[in-house]
Structures are given as structure tokens and as C-alpha cells.
PDB file of N, CA and C in Angstrom:
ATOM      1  N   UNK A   1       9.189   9.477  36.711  1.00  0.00           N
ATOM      2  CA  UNK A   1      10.272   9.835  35.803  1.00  0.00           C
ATOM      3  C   UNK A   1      11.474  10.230  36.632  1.00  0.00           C
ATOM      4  N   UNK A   2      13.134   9.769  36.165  1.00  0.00           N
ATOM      5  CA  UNK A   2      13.691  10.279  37.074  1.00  0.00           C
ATOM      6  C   UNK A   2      14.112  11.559  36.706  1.00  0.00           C
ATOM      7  N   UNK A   3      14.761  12.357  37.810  1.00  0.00           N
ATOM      8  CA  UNK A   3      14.859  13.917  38.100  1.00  0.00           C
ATOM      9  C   UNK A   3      15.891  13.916  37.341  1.00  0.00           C
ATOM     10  N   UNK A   4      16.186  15.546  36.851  1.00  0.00           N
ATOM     11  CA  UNK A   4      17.378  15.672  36.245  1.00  0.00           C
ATOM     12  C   UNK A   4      18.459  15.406  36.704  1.00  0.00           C
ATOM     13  N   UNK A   5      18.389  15.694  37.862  1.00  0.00           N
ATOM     14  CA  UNK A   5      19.875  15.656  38.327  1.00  0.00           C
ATOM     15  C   UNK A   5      20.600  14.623  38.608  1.00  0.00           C
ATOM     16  N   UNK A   6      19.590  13.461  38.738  1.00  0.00           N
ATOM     17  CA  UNK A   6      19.761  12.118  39.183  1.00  0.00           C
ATOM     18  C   UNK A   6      20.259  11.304  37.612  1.00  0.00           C
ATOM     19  N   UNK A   7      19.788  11.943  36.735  1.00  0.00           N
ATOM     20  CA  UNK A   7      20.170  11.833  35.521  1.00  0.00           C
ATOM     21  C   UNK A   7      21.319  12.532  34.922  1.00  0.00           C
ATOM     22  N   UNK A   8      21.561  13.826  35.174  1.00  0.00           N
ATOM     23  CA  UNK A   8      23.047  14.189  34.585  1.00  0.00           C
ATOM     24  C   UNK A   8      23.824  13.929  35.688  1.00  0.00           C
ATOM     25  N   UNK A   9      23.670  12.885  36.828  1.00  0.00           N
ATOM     26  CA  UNK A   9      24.701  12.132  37.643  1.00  0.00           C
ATOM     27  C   UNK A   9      25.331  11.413  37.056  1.00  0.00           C
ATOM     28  N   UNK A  10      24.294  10.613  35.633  1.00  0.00           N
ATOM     29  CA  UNK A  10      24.647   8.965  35.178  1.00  0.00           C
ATOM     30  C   UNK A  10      24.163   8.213  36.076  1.00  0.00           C
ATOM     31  N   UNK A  11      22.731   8.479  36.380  1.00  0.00           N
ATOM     32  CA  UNK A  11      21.540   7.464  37.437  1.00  0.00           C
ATOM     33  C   UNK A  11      20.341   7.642  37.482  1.00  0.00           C
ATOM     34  N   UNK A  12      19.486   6.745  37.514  1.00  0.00           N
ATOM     35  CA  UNK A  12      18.563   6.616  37.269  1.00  0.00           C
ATOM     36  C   UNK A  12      17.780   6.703  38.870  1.00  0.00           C
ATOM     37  N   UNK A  13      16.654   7.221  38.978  1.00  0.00           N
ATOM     38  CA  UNK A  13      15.980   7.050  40.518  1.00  0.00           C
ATOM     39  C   UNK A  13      16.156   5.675  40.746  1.00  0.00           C
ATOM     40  N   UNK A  14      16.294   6.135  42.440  1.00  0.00           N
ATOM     41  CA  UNK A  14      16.218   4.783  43.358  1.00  0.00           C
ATOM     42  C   UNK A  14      17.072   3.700  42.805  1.00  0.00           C
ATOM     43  N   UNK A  15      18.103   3.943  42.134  1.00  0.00           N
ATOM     44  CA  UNK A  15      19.200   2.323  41.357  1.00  0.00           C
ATOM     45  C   UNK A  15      20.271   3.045  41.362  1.00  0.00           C
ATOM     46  N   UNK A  16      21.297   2.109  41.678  1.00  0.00           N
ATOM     47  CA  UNK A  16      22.873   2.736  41.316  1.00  0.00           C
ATOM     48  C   UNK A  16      23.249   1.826  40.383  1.00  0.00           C
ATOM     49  N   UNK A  17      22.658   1.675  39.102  1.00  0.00           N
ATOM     50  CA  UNK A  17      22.696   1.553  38.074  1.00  0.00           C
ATOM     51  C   UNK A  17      22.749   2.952  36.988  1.00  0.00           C
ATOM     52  N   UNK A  18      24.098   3.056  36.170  1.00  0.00           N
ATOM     53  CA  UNK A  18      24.350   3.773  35.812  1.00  0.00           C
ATOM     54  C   UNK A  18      23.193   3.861  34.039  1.00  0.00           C
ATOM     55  N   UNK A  19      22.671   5.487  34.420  1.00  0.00           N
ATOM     56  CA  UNK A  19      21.338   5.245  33.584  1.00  0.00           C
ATOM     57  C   UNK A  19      21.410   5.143  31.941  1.00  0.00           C
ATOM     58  N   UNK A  20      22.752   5.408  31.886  1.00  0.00           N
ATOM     59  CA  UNK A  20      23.238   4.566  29.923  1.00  0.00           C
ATOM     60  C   UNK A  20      23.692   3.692  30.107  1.00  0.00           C
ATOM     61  N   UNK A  21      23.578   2.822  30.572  1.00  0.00           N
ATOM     62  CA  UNK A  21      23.713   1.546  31.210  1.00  0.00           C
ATOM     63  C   UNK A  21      22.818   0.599  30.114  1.00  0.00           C
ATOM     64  N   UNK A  22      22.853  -0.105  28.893  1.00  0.00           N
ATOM     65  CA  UNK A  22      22.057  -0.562  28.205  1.00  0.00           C
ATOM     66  C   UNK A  22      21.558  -2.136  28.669  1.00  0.00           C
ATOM     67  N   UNK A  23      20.330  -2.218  28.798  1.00  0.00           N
ATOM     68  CA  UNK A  23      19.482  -3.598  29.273  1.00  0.00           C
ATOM     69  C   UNK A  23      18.975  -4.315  28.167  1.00  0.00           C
ATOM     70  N   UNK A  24      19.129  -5.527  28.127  1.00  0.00           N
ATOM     71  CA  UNK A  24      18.083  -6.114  26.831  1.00  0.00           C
ATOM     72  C   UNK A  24      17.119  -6.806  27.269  1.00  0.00           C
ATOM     73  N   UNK A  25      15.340  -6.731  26.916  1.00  0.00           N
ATOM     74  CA  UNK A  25      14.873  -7.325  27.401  1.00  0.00           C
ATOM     75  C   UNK A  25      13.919  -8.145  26.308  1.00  0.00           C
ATOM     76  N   UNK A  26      13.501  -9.410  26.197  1.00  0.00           N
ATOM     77  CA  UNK A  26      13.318 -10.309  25.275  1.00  0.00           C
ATOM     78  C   UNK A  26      11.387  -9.356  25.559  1.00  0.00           C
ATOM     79  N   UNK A  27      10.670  -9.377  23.944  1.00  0.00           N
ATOM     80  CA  UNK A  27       9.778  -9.054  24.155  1.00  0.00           C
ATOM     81  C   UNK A  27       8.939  -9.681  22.734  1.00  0.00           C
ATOM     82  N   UNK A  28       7.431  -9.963  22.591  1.00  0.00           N
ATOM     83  CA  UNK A  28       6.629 -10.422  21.834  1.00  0.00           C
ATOM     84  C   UNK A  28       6.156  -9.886  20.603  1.00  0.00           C
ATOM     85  N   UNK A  29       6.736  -9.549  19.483  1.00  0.00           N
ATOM     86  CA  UNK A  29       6.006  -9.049  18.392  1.00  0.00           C
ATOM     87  C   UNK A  29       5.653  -9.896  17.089  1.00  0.00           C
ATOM     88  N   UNK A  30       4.168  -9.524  16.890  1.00  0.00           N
ATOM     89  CA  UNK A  30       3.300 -10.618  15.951  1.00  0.00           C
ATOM     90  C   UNK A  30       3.617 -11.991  16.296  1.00  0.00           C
ATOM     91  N   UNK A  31       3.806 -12.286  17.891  1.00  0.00           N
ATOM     92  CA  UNK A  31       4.108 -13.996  17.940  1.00  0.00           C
ATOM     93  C   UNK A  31       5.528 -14.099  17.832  1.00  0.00           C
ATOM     94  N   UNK A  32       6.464 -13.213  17.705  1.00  0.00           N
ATOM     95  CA  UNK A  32       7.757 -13.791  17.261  1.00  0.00           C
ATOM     96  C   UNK A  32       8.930 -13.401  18.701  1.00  0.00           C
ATOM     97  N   UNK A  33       9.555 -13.917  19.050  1.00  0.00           N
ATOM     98  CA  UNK A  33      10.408 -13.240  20.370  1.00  0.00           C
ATOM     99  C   UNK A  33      11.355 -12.364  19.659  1.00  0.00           C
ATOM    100  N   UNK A  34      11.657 -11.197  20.319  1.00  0.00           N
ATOM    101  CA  UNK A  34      12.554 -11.038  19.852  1.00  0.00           C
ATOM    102  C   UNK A  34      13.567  -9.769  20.908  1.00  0.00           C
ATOM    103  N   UNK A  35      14.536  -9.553  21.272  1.00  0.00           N
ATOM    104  CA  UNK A  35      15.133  -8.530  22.207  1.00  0.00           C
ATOM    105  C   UNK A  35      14.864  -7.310  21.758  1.00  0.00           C
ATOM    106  N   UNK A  36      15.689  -6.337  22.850  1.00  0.00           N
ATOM    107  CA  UNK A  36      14.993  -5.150  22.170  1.00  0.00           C
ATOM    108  C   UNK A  36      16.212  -4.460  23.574  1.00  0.00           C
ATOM    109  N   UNK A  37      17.065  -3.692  23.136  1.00  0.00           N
ATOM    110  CA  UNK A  37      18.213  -3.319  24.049  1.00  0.00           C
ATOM    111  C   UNK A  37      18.218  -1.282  23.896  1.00  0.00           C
ATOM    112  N   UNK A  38      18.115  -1.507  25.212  1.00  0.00           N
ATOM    113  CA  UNK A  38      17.513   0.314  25.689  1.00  0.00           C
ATOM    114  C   UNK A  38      18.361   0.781  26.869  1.00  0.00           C
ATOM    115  N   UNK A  39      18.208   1.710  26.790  1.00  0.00           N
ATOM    116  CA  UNK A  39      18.858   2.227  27.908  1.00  0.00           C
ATOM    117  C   UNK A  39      18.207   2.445  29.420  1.00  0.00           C
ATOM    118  N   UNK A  40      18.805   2.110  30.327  1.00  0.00           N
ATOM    119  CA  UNK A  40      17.601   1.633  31.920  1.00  0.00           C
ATOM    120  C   UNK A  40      16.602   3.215  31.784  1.00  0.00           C
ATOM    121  N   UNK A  41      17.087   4.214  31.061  1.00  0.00           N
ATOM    122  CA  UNK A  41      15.700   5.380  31.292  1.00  0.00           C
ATOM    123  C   UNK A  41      15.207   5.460  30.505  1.00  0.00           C
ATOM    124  N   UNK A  42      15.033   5.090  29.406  1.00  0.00           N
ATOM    125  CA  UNK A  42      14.266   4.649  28.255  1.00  0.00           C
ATOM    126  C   UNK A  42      13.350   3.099  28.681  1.00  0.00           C
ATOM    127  N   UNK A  43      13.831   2.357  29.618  1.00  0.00           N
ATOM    128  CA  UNK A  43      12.822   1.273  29.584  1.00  0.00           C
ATOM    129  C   UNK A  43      12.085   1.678  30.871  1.00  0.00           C
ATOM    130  N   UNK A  44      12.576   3.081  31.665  1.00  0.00           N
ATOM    131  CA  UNK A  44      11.333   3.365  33.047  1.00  0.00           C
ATOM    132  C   UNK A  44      10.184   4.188  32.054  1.00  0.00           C
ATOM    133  N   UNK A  45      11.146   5.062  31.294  1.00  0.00           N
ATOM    134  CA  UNK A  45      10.070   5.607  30.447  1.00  0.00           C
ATOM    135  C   UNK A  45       9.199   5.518  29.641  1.00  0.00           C
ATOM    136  N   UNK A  46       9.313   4.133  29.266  1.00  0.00           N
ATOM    137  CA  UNK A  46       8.610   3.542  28.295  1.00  0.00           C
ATOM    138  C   UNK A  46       7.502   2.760  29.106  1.00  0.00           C
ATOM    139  N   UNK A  47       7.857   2.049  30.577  1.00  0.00           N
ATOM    140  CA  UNK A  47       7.027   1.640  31.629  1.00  0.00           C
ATOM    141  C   UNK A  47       6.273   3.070  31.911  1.00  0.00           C
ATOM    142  N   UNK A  48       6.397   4.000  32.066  1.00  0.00           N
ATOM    143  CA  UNK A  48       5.536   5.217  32.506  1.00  0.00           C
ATOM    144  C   UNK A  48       4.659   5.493  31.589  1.00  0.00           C
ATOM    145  N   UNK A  49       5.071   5.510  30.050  1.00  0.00           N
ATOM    146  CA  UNK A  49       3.922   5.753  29.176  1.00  0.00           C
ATOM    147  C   UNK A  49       3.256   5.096  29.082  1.00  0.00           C
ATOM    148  N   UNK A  50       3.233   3.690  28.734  1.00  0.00           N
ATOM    149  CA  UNK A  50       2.613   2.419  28.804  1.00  0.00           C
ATOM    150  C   UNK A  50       1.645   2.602  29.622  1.00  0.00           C
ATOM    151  N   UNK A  51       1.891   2.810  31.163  1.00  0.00           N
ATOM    152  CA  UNK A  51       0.881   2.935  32.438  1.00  0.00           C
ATOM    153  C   UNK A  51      -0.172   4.040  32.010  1.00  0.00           C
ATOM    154  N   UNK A  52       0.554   4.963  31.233  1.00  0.00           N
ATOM    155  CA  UNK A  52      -0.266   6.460  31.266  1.00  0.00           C
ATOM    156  C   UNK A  52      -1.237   5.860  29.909  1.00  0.00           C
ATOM    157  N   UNK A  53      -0.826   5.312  29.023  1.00  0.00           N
ATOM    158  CA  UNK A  53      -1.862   5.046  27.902  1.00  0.00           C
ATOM    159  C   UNK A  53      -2.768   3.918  28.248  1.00  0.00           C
ATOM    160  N   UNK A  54      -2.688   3.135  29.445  1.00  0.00           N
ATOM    161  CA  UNK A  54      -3.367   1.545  29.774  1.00  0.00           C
ATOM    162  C   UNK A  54      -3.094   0.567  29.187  1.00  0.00           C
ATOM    163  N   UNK A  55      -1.680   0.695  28.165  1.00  0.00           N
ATOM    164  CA  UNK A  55      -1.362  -0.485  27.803  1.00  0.00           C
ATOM    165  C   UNK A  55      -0.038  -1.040  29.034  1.00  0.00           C
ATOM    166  N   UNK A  56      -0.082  -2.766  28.090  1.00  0.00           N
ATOM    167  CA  UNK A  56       1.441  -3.096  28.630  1.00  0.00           C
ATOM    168  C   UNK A  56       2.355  -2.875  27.865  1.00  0.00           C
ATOM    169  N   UNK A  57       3.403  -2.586  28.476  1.00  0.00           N
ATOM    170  CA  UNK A  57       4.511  -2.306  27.792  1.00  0.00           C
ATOM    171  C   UNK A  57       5.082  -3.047  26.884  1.00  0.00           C
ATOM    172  N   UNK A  58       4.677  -4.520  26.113  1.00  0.00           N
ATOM    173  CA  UNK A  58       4.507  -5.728  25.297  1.00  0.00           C
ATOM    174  C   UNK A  58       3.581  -4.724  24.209  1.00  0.00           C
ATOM    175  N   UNK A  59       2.293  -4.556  24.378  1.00  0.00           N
ATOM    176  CA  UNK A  59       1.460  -3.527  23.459  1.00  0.00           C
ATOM    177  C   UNK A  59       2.179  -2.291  23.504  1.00  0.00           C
ATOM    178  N   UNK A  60       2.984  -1.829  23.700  1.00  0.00           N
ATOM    179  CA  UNK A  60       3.248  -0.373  23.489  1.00  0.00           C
ATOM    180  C   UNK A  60       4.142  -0.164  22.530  1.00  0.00           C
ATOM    181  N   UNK A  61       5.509  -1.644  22.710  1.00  0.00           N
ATOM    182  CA  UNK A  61       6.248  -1.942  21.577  1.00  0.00           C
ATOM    183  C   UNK A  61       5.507  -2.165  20.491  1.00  0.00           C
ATOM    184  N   UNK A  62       4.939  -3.087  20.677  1.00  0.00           N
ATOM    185  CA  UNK A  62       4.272  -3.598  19.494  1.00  0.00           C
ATOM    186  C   UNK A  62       3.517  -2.479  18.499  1.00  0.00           C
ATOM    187  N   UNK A  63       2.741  -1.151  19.007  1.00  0.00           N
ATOM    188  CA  UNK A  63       2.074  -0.346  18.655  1.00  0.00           C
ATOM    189  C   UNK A  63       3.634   0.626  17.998  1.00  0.00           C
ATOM    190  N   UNK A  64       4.054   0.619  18.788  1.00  0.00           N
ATOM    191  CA  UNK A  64       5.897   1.519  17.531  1.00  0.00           C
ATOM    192  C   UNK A  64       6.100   0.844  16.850  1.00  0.00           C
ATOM    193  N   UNK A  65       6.574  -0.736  16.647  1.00  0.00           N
ATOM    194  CA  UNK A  65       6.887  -1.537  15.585  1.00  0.00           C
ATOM    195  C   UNK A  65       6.409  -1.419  14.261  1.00  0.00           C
ATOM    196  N   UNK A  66       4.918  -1.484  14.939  1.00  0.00           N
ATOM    197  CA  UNK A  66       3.950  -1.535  13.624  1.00  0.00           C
ATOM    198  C   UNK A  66       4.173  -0.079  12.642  1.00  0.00           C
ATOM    199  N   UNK A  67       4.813   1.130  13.753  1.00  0.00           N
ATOM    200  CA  UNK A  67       4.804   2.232  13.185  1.00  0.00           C
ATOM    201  C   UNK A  67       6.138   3.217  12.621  1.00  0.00           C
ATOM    202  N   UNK A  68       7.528   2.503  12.791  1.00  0.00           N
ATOM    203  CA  UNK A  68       8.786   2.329  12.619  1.00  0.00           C
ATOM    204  C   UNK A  68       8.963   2.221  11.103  1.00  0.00           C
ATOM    205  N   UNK A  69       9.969   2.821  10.904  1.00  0.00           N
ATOM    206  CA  UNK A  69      10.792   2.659   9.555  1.00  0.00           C
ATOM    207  C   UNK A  69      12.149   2.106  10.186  1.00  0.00           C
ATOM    208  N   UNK A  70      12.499   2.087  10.980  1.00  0.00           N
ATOM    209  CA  UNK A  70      14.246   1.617  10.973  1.00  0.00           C
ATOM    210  C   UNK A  70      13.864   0.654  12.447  1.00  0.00           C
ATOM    211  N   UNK A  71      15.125   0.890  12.837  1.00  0.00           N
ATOM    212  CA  UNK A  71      15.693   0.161  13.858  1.00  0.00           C
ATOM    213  C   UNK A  71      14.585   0.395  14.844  1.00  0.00           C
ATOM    214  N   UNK A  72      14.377  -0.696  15.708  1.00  0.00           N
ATOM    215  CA  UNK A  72      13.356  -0.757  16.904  1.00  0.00           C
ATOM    216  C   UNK A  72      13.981   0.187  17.909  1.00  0.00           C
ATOM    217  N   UNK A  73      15.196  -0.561  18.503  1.00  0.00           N
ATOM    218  CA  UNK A  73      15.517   0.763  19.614  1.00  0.00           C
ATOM    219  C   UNK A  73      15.558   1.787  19.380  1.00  0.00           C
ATOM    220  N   UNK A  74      15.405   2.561  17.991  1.00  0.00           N
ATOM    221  CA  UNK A  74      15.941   3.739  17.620  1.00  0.00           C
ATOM    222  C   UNK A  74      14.367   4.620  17.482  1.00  0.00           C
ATOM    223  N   UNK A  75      13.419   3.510  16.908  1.00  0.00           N
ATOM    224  CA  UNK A  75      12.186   4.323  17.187  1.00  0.00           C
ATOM    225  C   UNK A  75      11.378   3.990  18.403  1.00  0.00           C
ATOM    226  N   UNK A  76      11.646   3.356  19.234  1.00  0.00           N
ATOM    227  CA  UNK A  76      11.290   3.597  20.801  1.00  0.00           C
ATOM    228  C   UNK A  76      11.835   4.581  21.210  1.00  0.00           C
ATOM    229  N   UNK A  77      13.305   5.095  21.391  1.00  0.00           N
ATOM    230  CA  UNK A  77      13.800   6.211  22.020  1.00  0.00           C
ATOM    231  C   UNK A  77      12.979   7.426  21.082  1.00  0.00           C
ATOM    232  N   UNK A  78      13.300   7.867  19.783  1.00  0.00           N
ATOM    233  CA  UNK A  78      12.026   8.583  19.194  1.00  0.00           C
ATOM    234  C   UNK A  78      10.561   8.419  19.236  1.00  0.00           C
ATOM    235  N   UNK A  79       9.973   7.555  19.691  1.00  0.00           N
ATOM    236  CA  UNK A  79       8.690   7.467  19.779  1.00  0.00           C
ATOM    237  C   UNK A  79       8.816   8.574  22.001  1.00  0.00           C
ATOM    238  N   UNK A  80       9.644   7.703  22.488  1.00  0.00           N
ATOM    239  CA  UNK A  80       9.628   7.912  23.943  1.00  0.00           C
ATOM    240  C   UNK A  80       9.903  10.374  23.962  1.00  0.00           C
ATOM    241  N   UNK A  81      10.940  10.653  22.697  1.00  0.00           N
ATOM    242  CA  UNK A  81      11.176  12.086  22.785  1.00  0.00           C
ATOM    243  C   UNK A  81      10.267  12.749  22.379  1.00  0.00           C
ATOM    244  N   UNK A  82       8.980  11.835  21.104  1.00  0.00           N
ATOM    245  CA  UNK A  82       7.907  12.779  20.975  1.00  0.00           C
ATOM    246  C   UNK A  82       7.197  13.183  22.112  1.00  0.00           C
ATOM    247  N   UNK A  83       6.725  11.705  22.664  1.00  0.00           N
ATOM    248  CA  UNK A  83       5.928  11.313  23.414  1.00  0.00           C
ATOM    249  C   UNK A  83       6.045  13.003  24.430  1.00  0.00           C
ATOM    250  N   UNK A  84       7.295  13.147  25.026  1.00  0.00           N
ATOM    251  CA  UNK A  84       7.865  13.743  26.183  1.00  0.00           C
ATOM    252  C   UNK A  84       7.749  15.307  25.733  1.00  0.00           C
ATOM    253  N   UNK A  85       8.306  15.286  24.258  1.00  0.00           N
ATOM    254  CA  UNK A  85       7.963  17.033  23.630  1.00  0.00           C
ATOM    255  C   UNK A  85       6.761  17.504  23.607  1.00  0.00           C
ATOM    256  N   UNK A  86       5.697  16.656  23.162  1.00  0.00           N
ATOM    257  CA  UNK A  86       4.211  16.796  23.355  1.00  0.00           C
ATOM    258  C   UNK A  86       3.714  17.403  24.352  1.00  0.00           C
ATOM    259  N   UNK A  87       4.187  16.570  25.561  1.00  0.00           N
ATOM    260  CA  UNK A  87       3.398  16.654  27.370  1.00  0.00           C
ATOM    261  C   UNK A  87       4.061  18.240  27.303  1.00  0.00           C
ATOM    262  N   UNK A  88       5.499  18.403  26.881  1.00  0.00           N
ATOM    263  CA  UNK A  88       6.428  19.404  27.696  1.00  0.00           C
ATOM    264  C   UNK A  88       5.549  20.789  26.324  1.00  0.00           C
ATOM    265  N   UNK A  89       4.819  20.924  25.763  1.00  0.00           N
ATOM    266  CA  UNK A  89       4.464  21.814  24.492  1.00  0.00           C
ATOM    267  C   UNK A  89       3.127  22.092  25.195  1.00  0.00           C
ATOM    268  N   UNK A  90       1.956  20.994  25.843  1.00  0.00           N
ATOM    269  CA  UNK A  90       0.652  21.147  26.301  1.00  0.00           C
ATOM    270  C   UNK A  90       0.981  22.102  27.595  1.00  0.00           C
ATOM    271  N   UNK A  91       2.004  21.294  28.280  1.00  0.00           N
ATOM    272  CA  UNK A  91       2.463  22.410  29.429  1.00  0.00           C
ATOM    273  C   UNK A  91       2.626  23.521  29.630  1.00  0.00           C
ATOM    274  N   UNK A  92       3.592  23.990  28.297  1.00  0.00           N
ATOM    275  CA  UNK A  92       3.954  25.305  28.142  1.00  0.00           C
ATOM    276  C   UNK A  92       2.811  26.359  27.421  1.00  0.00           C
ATOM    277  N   UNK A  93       1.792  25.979  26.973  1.00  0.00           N
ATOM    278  CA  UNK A  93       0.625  26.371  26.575  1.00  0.00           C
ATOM    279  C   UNK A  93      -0.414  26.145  27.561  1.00  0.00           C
ATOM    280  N   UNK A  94      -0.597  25.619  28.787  1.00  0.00           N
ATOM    281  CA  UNK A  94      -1.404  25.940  29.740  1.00  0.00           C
ATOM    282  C   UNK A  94      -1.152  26.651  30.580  1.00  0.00           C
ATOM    283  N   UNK A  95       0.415  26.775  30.432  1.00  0.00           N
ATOM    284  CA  UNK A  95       1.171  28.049  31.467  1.00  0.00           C
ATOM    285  C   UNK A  95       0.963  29.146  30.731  1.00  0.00           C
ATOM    286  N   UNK A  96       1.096  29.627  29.757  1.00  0.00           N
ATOM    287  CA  UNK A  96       0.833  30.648  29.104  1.00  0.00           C
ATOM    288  C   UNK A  96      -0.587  31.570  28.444  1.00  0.00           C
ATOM    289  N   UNK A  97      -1.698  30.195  28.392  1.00  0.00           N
ATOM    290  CA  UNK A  97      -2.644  30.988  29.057  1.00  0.00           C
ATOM    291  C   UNK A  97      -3.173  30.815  30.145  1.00  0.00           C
ATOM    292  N   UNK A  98      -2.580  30.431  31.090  1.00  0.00           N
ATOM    293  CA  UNK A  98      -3.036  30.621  32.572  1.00  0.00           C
ATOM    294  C   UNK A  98      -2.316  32.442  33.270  1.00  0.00           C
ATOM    295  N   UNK A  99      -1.158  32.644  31.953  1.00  0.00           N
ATOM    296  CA  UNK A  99      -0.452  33.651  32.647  1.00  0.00           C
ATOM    297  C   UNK A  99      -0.808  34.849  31.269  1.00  0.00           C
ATOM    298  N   UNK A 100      -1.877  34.474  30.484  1.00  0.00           N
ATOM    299  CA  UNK A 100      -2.640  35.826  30.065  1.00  0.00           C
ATOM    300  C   UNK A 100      -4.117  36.286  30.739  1.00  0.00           C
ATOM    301  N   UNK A 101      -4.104  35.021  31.028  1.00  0.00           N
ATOM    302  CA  UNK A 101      -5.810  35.190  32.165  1.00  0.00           C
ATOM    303  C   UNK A 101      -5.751  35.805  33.512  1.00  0.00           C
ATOM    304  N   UNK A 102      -4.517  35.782  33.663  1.00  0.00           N
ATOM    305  CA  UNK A 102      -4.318  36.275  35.123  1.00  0.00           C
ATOM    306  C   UNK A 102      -3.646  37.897  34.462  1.00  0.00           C
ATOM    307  N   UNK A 103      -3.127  38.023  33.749  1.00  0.00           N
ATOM    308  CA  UNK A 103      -2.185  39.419  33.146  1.00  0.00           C
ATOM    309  C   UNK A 103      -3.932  40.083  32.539  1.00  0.00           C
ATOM    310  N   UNK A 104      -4.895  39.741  32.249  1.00  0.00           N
ATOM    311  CA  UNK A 104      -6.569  40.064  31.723  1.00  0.00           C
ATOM    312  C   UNK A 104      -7.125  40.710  33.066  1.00  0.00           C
ATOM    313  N   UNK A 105      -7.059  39.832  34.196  1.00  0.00           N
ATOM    314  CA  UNK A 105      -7.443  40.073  35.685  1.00  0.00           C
ATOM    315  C   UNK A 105      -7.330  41.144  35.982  1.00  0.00           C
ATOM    316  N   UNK A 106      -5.797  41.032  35.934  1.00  0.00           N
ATOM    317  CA  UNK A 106      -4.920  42.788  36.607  1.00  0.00           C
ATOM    318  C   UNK A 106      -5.352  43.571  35.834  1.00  0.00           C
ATOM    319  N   UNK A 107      -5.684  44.139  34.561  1.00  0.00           N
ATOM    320  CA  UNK A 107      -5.986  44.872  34.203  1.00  0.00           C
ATOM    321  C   UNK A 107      -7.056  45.961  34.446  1.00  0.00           C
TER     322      UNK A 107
END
């Protein structure tokens, strides 16, 4: 994932490609081609989840499509902020009881 800072630069890791920089890339749903135009950190991020769930990123669209009410790019970038609030919510709840188990210790 890239770092923040590399991101409130307007860049994405390792590219001097500016990271709202929108890409379109032609992709497969139910057999039909069709584009699908994202922003370059929305399509690393969408490559990162993909990897993390064992799909390809062809199945990963396809698995939002099927699950979308509106616009495709619009529920990839919402599918990509749940995705990210989730990890960042499990986190903050393993930090917090890791830091009552240890505050139990001292006692």
C-alpha cells in the first residue's frame, strides 16, 4: 500500500505518476468487456486486496459488480474504503485489548 506521505505528495509508491491520475483498464464481466476507470491507488489497492483474498483482480470486480447498485467505479472505490475501515477497526481492537491485558498485568 502506498505511504501517506507519498500520497498527500500526489504519488503513488515507486511511480511518478501522479496518484489521481485516472487509468482505464478494459476488464471481463459475465463475458462482456467492458472498462472500468480508477484512480492509479485505487487500482494498487484493489491489486492488494485481490492478492489478500486469492482472487484475480478480474474476480474481484466481478464479485462488486454482482454486488453494486450504481456506478462500477464508484462501488469499487466504496467496496476498496470498507474493505480498508474494516482491517483499520480489527486493528484498533487488537491494540486495545492488547493494551488492557498488559494495563491487567501491572496491576
Amino acid at each position: 500500500m502506498p505511504k501517506a506521505r507519498e500520497l498527500a505528495n500526489g504519488h503513488d509508491a515507486g511511480s511518478t505518476e501522479p496518484a489521481a491520475g485516472i487509468r482505464k483498464h478494459s476488464v471481463k464481466l459475465s463475458g462482456h468487456s467492458t472498462s472500468l476507470s480508477l484512480e492509479g491507488v485505487y487500482w494498487n489497492a484493489l491489486r492488494e486486496v485481490a492478492a489478500e483474498l486469492g482472487l484475480s483482480m478480474n474476480r474481484l470486480i466481478e464479485r462488486i459488480d454482482r454486488e453494486r447498485s450504481g456506478n462500477l467505479s464508484s462501488a469499487v472505490r466504496v467496496f476498496l474504503l470498507d474493505h480498508y475501515r474494516a482491517r483499520a477497526l480489527e486493528a484498533a481492537a487488537i491494540s486495545s485489548q492488547s493494551t488492557e491485558n498488559s494495563d491487567h498485568e501491572e496491576a
